[in-house]
PDB file of N, CA and C in Angstrom:
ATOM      1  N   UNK A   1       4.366 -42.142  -2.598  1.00  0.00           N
ATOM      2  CA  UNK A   1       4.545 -41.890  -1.189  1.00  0.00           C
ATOM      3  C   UNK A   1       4.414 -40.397  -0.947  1.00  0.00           C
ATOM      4  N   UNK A   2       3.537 -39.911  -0.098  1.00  0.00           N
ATOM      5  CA  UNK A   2       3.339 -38.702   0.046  1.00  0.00           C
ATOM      6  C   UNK A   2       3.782 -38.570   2.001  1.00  0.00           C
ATOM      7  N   UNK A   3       4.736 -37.258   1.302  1.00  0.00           N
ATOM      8  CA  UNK A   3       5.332 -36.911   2.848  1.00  0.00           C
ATOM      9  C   UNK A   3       4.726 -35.678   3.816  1.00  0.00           C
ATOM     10  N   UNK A   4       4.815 -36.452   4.887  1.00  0.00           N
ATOM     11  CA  UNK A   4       4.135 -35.392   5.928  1.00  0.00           C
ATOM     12  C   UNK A   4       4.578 -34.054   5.545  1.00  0.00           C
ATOM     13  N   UNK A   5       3.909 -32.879   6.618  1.00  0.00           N
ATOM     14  CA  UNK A   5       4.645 -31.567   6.500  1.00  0.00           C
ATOM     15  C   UNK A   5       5.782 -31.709   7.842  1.00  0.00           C
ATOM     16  N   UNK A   6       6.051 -32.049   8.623  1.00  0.00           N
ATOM     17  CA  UNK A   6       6.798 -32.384   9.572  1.00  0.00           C
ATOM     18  C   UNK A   6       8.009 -33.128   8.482  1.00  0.00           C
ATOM     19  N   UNK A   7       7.862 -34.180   7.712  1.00  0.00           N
ATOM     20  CA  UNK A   7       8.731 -34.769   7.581  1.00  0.00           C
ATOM     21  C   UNK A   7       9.763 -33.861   6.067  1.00  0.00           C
ATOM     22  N   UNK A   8       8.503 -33.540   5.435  1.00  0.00           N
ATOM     23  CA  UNK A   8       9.003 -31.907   4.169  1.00  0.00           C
ATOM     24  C   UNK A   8       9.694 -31.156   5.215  1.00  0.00           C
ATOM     25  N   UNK A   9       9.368 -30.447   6.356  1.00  0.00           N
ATOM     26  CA  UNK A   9      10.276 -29.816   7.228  1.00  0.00           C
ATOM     27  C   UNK A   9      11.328 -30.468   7.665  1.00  0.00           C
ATOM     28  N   UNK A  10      11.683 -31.432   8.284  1.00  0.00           N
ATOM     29  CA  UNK A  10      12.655 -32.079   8.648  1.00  0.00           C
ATOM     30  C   UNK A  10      13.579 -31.970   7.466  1.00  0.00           C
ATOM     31  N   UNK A  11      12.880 -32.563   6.158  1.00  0.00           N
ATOM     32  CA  UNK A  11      14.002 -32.649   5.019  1.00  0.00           C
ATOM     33  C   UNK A  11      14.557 -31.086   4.894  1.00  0.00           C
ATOM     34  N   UNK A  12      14.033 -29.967   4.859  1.00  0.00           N
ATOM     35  CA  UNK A  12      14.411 -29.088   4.392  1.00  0.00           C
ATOM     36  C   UNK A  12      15.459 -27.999   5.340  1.00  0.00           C
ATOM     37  N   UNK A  13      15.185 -28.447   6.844  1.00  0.00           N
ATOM     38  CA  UNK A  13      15.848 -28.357   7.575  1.00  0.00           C
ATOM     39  C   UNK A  13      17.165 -28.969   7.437  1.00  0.00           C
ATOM     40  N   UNK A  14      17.105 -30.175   7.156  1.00  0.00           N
ATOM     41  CA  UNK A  14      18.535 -30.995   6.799  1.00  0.00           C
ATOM     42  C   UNK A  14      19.530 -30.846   6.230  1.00  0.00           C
ATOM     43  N   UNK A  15      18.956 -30.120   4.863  1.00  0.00           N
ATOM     44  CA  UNK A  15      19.258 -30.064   3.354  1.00  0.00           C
ATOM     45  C   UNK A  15      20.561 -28.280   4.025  1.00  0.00           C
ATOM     46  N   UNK A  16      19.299 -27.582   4.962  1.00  0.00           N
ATOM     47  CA  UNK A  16      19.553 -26.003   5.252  1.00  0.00           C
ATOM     48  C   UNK A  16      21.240 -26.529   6.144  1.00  0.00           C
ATOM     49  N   UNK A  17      20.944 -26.976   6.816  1.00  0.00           N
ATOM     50  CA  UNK A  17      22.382 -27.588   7.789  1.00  0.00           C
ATOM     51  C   UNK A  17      23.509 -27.836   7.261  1.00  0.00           C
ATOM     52  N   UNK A  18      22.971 -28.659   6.062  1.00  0.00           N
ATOM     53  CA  UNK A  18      24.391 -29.560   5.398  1.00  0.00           C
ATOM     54  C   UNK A  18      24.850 -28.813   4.705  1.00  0.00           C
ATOM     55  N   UNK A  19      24.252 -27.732   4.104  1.00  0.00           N
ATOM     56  CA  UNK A  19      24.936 -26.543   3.287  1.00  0.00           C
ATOM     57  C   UNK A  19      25.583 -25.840   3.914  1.00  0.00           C
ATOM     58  N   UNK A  20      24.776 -25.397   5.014  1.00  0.00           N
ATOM     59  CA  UNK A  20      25.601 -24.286   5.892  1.00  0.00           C
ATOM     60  C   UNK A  20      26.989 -25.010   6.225  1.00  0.00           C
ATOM     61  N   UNK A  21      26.671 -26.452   7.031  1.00  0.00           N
ATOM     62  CA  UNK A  21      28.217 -26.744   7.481  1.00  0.00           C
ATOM     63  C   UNK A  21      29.292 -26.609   6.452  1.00  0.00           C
ATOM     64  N   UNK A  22      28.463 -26.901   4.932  1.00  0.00           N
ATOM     65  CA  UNK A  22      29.796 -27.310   4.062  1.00  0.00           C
ATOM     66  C   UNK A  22      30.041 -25.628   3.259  1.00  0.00           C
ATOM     67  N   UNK A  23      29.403 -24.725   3.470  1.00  0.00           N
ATOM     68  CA  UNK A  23      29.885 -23.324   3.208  1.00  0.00           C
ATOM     69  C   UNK A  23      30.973 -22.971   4.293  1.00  0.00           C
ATOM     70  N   UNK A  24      30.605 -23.178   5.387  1.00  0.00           N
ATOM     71  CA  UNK A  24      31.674 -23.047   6.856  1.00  0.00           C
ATOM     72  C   UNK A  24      33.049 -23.897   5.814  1.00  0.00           C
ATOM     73  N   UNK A  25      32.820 -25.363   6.295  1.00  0.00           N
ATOM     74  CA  UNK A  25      33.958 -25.968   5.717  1.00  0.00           C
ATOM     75  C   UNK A  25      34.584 -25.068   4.882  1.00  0.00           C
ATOM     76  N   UNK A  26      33.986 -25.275   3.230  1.00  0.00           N
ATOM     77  CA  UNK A  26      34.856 -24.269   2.007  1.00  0.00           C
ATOM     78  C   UNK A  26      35.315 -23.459   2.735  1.00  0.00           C
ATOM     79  N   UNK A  27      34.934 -21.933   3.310  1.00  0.00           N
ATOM     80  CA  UNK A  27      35.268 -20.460   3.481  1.00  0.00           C
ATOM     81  C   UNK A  27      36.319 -20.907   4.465  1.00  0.00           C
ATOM     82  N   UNK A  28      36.635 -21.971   5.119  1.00  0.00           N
ATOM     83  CA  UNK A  28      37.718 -22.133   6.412  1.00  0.00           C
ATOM     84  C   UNK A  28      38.899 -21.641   5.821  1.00  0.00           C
ATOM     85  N   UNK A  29      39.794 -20.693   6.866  1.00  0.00           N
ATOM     86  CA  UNK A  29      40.565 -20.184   5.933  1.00  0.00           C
ATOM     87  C   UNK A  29      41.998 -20.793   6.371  1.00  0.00           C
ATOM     88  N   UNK A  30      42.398 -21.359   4.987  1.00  0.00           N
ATOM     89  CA  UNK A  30      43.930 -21.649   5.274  1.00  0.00           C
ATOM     90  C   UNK A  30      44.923 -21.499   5.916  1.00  0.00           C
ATOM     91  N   UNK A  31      45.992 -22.399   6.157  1.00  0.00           N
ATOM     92  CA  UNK A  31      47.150 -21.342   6.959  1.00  0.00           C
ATOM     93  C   UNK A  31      47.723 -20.621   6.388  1.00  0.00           C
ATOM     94  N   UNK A  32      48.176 -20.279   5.005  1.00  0.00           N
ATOM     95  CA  UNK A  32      48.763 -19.205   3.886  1.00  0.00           C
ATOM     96  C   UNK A  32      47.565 -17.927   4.057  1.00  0.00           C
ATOM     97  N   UNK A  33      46.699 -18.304   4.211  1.00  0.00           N
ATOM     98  CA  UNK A  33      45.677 -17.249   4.480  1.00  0.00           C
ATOM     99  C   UNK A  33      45.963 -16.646   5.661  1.00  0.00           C
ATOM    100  N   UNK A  34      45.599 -17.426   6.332  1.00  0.00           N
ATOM    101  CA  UNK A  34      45.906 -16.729   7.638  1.00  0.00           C
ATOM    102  C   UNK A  34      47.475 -15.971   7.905  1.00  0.00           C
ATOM    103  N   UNK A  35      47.912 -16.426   7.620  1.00  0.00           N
ATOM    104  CA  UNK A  35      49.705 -15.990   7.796  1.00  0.00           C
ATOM    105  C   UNK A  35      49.901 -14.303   7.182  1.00  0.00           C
ATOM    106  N   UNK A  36      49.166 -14.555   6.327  1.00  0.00           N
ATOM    107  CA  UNK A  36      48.992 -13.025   5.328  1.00  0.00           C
ATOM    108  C   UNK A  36      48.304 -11.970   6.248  1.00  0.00           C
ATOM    109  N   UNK A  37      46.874 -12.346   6.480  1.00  0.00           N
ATOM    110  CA  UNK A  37      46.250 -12.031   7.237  1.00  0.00           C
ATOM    111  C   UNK A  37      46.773 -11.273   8.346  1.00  0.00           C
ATOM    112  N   UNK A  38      47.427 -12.373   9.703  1.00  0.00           N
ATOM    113  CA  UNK A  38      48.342 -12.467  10.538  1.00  0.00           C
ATOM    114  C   UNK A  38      49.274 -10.935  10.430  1.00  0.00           C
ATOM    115  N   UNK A  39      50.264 -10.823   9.522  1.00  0.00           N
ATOM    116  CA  UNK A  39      51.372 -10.160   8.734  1.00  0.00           C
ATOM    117  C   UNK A  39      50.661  -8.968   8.874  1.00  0.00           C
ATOM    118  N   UNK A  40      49.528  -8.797   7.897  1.00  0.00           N
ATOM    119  CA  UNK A  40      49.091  -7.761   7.627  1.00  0.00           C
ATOM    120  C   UNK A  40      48.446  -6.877   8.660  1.00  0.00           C
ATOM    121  N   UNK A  41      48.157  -7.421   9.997  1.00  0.00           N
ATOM    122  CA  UNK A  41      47.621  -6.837  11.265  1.00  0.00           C
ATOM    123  C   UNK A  41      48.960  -6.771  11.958  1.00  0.00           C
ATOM    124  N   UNK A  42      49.897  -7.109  12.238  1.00  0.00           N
ATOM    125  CA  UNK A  42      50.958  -6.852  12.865  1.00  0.00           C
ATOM    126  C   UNK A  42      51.446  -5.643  12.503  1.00  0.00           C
ATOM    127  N   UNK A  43      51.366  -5.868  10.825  1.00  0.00           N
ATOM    128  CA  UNK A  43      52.681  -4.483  10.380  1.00  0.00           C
ATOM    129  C   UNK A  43      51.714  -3.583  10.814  1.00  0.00           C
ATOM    130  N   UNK A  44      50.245  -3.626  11.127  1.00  0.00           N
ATOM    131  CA  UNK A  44      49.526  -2.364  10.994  1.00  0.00           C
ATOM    132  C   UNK A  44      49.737  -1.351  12.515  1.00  0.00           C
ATOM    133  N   UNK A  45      49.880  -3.027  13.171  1.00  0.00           N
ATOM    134  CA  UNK A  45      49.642  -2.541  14.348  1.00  0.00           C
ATOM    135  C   UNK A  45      51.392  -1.893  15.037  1.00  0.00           C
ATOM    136  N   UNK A  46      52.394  -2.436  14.168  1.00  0.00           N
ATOM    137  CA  UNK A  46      53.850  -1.778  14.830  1.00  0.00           C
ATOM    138  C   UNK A  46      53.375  -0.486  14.029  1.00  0.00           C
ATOM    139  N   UNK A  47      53.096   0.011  13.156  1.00  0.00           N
ATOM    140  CA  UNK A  47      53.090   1.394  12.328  1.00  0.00           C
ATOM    141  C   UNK A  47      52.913   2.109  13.042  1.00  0.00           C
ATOM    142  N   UNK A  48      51.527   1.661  13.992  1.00  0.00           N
ATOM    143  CA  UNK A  48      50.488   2.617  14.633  1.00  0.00           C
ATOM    144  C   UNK A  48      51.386   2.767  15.960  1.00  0.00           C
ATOM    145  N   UNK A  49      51.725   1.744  16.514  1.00  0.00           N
ATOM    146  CA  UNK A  49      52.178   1.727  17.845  1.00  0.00           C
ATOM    147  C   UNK A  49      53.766   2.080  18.214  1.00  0.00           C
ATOM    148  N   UNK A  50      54.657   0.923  17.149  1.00  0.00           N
ATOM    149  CA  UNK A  50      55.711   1.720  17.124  1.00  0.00           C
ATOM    150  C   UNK A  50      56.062   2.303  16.989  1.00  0.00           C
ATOM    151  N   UNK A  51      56.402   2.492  15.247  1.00  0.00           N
ATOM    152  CA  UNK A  51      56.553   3.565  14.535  1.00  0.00           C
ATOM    153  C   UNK A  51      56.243   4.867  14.652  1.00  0.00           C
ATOM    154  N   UNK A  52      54.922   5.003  15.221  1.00  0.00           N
ATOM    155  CA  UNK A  52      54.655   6.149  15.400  1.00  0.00           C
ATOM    156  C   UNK A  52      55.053   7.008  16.534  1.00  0.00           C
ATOM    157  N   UNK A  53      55.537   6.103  17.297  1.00  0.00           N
ATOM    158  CA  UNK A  53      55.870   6.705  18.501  1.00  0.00           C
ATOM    159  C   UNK A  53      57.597   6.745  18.657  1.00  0.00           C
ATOM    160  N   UNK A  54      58.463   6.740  17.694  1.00  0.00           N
ATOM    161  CA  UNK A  54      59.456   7.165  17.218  1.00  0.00           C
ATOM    162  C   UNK A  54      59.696   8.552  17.749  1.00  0.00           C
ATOM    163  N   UNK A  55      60.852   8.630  18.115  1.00  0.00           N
ATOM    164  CA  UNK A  55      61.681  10.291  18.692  1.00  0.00           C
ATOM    165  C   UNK A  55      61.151  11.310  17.183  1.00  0.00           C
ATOM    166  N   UNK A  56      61.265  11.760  17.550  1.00  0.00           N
ATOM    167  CA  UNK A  56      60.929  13.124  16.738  1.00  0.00           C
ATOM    168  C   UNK A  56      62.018  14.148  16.389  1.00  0.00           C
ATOM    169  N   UNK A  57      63.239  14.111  16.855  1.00  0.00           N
ATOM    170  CA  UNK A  57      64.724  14.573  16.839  1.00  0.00           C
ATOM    171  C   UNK A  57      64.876  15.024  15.604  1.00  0.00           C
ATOM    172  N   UNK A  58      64.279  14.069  14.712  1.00  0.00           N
ATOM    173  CA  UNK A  58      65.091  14.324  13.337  1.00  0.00           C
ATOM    174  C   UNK A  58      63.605  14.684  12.592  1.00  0.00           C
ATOM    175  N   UNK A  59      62.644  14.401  12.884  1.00  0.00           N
ATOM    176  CA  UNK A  59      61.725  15.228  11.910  1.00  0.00           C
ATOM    177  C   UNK A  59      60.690  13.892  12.442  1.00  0.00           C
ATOM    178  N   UNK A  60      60.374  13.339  10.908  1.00  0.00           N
ATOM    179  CA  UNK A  60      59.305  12.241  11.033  1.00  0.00           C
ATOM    180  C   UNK A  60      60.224  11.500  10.087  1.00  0.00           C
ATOM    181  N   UNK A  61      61.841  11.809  10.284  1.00  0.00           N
ATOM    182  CA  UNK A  61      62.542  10.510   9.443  1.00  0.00           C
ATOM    183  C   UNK A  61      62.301   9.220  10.188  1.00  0.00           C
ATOM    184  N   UNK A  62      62.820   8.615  11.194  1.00  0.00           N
ATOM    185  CA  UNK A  62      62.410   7.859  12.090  1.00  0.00           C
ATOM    186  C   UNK A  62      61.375   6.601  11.353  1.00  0.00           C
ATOM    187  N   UNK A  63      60.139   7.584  12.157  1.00  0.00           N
ATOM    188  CA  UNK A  63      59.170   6.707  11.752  1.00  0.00           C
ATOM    189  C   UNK A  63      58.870   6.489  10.116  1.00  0.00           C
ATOM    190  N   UNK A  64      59.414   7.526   9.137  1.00  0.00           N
ATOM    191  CA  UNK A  64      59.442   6.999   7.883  1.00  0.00           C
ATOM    192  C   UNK A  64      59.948   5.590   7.889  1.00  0.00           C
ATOM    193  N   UNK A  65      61.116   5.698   8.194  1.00  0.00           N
ATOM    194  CA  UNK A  65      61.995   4.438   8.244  1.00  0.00           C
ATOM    195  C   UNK A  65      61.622   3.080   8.095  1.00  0.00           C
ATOM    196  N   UNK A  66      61.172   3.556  10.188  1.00  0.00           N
ATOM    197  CA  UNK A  66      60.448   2.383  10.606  1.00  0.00           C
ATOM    198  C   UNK A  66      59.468   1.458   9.698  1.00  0.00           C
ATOM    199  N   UNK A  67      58.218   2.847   9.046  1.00  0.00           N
ATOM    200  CA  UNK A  67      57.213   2.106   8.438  1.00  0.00           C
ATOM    201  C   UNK A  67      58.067   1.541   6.867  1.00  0.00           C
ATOM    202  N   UNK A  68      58.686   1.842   6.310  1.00  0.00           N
ATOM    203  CA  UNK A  68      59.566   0.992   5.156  1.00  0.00           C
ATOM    204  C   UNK A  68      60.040  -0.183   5.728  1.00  0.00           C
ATOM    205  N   UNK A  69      60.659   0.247   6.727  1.00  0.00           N
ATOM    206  CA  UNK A  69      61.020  -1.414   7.323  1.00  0.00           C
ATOM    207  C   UNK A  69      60.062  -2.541   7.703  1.00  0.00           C
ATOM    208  N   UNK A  70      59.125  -1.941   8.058  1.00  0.00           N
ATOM    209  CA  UNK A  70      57.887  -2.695   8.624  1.00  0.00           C
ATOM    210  C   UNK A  70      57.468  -3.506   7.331  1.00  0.00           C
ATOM    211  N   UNK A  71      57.141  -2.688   6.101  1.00  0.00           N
ATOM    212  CA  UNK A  71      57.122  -2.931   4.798  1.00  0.00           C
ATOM    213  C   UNK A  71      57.511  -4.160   3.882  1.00  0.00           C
ATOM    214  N   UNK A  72      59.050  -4.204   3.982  1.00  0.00           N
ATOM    215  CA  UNK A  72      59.530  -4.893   3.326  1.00  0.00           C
ATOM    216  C   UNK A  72      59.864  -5.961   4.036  1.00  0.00           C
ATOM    217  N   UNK A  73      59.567  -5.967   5.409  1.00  0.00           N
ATOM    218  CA  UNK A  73      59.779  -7.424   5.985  1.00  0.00           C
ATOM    219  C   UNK A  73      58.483  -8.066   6.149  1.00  0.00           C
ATOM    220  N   UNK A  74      57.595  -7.857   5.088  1.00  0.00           N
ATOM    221  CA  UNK A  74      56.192  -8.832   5.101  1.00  0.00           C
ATOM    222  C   UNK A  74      56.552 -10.485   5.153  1.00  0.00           C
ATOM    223  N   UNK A  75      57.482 -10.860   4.585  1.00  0.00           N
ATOM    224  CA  UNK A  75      57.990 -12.098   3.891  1.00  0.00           C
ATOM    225  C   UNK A  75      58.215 -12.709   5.223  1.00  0.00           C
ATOM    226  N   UNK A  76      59.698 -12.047   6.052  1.00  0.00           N
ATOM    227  CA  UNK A  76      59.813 -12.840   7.306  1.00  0.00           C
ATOM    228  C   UNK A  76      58.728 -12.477   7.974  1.00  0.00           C
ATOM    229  N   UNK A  77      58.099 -11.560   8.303  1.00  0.00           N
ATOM    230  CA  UNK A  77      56.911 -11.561   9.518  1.00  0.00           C
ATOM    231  C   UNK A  77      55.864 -12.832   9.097  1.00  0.00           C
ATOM    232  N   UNK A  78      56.111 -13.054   7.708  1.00  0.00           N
ATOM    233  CA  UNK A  78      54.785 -14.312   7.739  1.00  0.00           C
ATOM    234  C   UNK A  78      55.318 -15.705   8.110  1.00  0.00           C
ATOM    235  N   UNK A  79      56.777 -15.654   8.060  1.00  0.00           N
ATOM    236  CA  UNK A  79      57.611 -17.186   8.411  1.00  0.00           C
ATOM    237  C   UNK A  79      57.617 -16.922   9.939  1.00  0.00           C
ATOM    238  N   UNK A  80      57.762 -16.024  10.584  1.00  0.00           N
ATOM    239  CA  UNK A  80      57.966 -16.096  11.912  1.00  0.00           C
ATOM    240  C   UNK A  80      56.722 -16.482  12.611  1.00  0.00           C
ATOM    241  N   UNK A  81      55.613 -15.601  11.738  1.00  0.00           N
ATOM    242  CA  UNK A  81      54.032 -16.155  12.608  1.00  0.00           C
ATOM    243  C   UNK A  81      53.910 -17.930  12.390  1.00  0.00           C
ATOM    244  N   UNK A  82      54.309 -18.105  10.766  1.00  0.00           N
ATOM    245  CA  UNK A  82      54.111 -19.836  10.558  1.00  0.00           C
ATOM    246  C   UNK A  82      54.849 -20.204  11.777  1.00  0.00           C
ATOM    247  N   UNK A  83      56.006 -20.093  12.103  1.00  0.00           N
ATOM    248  CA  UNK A  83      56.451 -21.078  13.225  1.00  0.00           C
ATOM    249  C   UNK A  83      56.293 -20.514  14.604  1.00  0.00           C
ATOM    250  N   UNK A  84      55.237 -19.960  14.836  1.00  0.00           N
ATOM    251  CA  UNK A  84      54.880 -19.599  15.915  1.00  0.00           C
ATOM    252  C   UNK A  84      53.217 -20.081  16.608  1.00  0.00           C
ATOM    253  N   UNK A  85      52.640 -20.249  14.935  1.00  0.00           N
ATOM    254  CA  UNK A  85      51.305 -20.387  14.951  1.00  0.00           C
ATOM    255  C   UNK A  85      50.840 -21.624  15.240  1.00  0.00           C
ATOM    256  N   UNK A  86      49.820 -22.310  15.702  1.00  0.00           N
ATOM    257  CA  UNK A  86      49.346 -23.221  16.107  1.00  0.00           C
ATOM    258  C   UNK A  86      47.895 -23.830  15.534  1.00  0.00           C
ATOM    259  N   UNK A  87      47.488 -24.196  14.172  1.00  0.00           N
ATOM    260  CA  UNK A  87      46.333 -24.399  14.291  1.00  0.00           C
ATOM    261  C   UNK A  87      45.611 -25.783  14.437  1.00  0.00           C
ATOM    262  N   UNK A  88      44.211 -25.650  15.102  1.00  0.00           N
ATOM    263  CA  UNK A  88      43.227 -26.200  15.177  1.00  0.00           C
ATOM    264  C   UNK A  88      41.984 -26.531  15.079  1.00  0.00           C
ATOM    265  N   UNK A  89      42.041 -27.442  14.353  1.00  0.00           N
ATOM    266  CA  UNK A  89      41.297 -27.639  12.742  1.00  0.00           C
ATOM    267  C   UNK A  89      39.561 -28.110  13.304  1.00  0.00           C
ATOM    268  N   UNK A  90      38.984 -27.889  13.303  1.00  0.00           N
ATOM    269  CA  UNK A  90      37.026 -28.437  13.737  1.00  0.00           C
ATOM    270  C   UNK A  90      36.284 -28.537  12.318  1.00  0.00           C
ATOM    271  N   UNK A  91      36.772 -28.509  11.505  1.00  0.00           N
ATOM    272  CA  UNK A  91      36.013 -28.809  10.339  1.00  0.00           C
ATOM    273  C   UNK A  91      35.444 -27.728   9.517  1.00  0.00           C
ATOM    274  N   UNK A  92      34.436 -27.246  10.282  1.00  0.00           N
ATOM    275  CA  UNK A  92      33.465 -26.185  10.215  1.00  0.00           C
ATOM    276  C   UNK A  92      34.373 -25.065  10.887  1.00  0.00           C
ATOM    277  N   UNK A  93      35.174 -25.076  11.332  1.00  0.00           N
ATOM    278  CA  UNK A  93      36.245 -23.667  12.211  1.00  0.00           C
ATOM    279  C   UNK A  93      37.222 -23.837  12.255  1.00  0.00           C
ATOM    280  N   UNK A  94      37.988 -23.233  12.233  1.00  0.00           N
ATOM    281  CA  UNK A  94      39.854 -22.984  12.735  1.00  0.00           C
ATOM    282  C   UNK A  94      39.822 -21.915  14.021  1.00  0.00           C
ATOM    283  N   UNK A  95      40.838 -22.410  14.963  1.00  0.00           N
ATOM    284  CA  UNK A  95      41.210 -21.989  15.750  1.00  0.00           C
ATOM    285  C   UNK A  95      42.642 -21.593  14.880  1.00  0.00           C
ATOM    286  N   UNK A  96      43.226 -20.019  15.114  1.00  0.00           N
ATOM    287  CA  UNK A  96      44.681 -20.375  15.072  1.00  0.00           C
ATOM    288  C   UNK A  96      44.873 -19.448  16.416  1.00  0.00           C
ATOM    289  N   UNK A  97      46.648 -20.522  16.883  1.00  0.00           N
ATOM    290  CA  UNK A  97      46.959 -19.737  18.322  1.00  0.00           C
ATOM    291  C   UNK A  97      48.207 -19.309  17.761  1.00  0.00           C
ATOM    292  N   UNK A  98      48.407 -17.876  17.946  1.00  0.00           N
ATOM    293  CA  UNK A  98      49.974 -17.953  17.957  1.00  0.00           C
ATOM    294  C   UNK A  98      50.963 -17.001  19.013  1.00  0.00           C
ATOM    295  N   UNK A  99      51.735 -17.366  19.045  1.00  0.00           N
ATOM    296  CA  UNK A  99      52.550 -17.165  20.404  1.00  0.00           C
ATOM    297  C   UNK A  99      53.635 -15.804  19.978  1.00  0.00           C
TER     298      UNK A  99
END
């Protein structure tokens, strides 16, 4: 059986799709992933925003502080996003919402 070039295209087109979707699928990233993720843009973003904008009274103790504190509460900041977070799953994508 010899196949058209339309139908060699079609197949190879097919073949190109089903990979792509199932690379999407694999790379979808977890909720432990995400939570880390999540964590890791928060603390960045209180450093920058809070922290930094700490009184100045005492030097740059303050915001030292702050950013240690920011630090060592990676653990709860990732339980608080889990029960805050919302995801929604498409196969090929995640939505996550979190509040």
């Amino acid at each position: 059986m010899k196949l058209k070039s339309w139908e060699i295209s079609l197949l190879i087109s097919s073949i190109a799709v089903i990979g792509i979707g199932a690379a999407m699928a694999i790379t979808n990233p977890r909720r432990q992933a995400y939570q880390e993720y999540a964590a890791e843009k928060m603390s960045v973003y209180i450093k920058e925003e809070v922290c930094a904008d700490a009184p100045k009274a005492l030097g740059d103790f303050l915001e030292r502080q702050c950013n240690q504190l920011v630090d060592s509460g990676q653990k709860p900041l990732q339980d608080l996003i889990a029960q805050s977070t919302q995801r929604h799953n498409y196969f090929l994508f995640s939505i996550y919402e979190t509040n």
